[in-house]
C-alpha atoms as a PDB file:
ATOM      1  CA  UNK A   1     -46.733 -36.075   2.896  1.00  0.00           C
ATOM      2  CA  UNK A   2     -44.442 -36.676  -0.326  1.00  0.00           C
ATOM      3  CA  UNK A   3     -45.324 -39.495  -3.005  1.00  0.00           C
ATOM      4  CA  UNK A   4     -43.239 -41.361  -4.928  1.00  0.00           C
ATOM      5  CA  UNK A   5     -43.918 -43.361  -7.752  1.00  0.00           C
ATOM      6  CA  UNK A   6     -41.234 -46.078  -7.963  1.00  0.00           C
ATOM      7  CA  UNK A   7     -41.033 -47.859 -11.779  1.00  0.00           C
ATOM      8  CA  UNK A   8     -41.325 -51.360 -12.219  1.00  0.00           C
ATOM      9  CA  UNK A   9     -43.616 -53.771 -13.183  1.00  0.00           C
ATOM     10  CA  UNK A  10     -46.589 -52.517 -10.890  1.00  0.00           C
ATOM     11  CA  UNK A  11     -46.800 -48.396 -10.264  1.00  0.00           C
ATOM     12  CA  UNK A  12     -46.863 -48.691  -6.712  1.00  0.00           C
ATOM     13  CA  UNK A  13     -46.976 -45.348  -4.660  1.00  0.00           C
ATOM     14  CA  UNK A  14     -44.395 -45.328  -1.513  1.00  0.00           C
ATOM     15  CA  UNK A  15     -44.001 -42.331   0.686  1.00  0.00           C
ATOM     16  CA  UNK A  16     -40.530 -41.325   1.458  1.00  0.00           C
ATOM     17  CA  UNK A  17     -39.877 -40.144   5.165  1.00  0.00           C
ATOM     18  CA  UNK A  18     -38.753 -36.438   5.267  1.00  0.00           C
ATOM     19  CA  UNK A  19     -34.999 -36.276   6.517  1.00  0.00           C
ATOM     20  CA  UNK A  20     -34.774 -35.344  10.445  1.00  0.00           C
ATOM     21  CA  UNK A  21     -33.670 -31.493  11.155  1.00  0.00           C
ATOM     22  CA  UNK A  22     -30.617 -32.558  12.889  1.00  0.00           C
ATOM     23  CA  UNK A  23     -28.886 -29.865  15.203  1.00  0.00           C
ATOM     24  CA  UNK A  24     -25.514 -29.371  15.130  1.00  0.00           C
ATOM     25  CA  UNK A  25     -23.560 -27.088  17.919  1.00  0.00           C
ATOM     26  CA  UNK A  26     -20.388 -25.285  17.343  1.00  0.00           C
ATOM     27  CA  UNK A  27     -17.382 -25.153  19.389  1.00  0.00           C
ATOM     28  CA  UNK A  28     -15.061 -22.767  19.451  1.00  0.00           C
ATOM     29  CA  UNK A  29     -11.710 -24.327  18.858  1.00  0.00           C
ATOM     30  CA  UNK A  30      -9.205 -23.048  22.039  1.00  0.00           C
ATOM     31  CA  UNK A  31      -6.330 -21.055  20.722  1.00  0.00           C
ATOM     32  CA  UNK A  32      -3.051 -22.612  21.309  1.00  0.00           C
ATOM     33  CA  UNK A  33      -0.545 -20.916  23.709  1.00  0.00           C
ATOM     34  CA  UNK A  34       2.683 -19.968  21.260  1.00  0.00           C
ATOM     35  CA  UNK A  35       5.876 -20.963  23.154  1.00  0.00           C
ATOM     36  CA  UNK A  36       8.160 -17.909  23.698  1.00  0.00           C
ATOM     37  CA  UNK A  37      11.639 -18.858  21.995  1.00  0.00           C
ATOM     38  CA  UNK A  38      13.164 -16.939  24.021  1.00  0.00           C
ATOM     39  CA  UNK A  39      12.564 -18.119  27.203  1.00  0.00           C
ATOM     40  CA  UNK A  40      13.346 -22.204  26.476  1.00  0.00           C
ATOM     41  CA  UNK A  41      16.481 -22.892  28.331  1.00  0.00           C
ATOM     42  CA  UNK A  42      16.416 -26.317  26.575  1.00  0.00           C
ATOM     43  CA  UNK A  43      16.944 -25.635  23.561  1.00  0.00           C
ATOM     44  CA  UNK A  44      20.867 -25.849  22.714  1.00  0.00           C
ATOM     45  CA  UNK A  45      20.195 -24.185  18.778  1.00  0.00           C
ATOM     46  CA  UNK A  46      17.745 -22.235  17.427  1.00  0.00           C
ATOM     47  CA  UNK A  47      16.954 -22.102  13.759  1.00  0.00           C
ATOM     48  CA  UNK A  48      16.346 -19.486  11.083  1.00  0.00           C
ATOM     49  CA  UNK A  49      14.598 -19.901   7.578  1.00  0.00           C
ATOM     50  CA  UNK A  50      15.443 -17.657   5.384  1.00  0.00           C
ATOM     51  CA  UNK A  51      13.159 -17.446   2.402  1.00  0.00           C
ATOM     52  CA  UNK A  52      13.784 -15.697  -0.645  1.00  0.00           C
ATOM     53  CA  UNK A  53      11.304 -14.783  -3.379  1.00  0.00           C
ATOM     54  CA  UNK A  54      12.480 -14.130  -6.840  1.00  0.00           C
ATOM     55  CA  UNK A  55      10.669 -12.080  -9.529  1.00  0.00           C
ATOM     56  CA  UNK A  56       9.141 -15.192 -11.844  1.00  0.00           C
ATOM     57  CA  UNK A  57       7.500 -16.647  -8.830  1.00  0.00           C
ATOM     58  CA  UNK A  58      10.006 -18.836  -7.928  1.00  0.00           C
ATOM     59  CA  UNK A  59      10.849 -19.761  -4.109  1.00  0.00           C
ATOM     60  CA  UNK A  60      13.895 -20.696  -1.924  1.00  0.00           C
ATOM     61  CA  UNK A  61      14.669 -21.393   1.391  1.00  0.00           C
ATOM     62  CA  UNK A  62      17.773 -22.126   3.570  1.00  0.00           C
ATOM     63  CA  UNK A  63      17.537 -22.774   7.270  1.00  0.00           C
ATOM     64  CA  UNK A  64      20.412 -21.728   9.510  1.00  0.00           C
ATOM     65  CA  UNK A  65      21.221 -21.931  13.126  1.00  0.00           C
ATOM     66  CA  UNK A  66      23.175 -18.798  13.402  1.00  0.00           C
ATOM     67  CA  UNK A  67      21.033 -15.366  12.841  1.00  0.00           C
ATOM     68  CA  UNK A  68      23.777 -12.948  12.010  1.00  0.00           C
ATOM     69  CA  UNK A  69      24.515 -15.627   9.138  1.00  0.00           C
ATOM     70  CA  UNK A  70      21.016 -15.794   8.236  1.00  0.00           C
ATOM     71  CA  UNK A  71      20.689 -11.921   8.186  1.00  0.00           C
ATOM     72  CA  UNK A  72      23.452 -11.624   6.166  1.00  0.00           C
ATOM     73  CA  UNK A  73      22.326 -14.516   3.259  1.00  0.00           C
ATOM     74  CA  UNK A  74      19.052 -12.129   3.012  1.00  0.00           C
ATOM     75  CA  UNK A  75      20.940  -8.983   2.885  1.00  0.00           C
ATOM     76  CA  UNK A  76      23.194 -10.222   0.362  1.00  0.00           C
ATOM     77  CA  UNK A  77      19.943 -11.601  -1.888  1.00  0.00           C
ATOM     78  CA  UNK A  78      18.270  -8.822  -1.651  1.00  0.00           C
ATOM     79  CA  UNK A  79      20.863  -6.850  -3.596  1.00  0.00           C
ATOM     80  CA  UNK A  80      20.253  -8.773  -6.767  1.00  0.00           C
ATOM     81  CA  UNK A  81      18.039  -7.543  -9.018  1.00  0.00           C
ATOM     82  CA  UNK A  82      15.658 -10.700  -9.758  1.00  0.00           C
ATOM     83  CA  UNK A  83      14.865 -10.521  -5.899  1.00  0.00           C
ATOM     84  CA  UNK A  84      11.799  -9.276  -4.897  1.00  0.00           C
ATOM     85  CA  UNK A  85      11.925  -9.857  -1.283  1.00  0.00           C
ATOM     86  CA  UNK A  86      13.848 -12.021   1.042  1.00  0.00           C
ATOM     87  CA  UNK A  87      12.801 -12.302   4.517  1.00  0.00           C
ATOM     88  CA  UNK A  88      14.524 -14.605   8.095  1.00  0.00           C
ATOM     89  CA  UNK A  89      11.864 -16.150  10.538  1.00  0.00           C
ATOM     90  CA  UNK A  90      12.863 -17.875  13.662  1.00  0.00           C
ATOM     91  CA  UNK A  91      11.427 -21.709  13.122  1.00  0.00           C
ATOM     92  CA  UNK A  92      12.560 -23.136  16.574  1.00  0.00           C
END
């Protein structure tokens, strides 16, 4: 058993309880089901980000609804010379 001696105007000794081991279980967090673009007839647009990343660090993005026009905005980046990579990923 721990003492303690607390200060004041007496020295009185106090013993200080010991913490409880307290058990804690882990759950595994279910992985969420990723919707297939594709196959949502719902959806009347769908919509590209286009993200370019420039030499200095720099970042920009542009979102289109139209791929070929978003494929073509990356293309055309990519042909400058402070680009280092520009890349299209379907967001919805």
């Amino acid at each position: 058993m721990a003492y303690c001696v607390l200060q004041g105007a007496k020295s009185e000794t106090t013993s200080v309880p010991f913490m409880k081991k307290t058990t804690t279980t882990t759950t595994t967090k279910t992985k969420r089901k990723t919707t297939a673009f594709d196959t949502d007839k719902r959806r009347k647009h769908r919509h590209w980000q286009v993200t370019v990343f420039y030499a200095d660090g720099e970042r920009f993005a542009r979102v289109y609804t139209d791929k070929t026009k978003a494929s073509r905005f990356a293309d055309r980046q990519k042909r400058s010379p402070v680009v280092k990579s520009a890349r299209v990923v379907q967001l919805s």
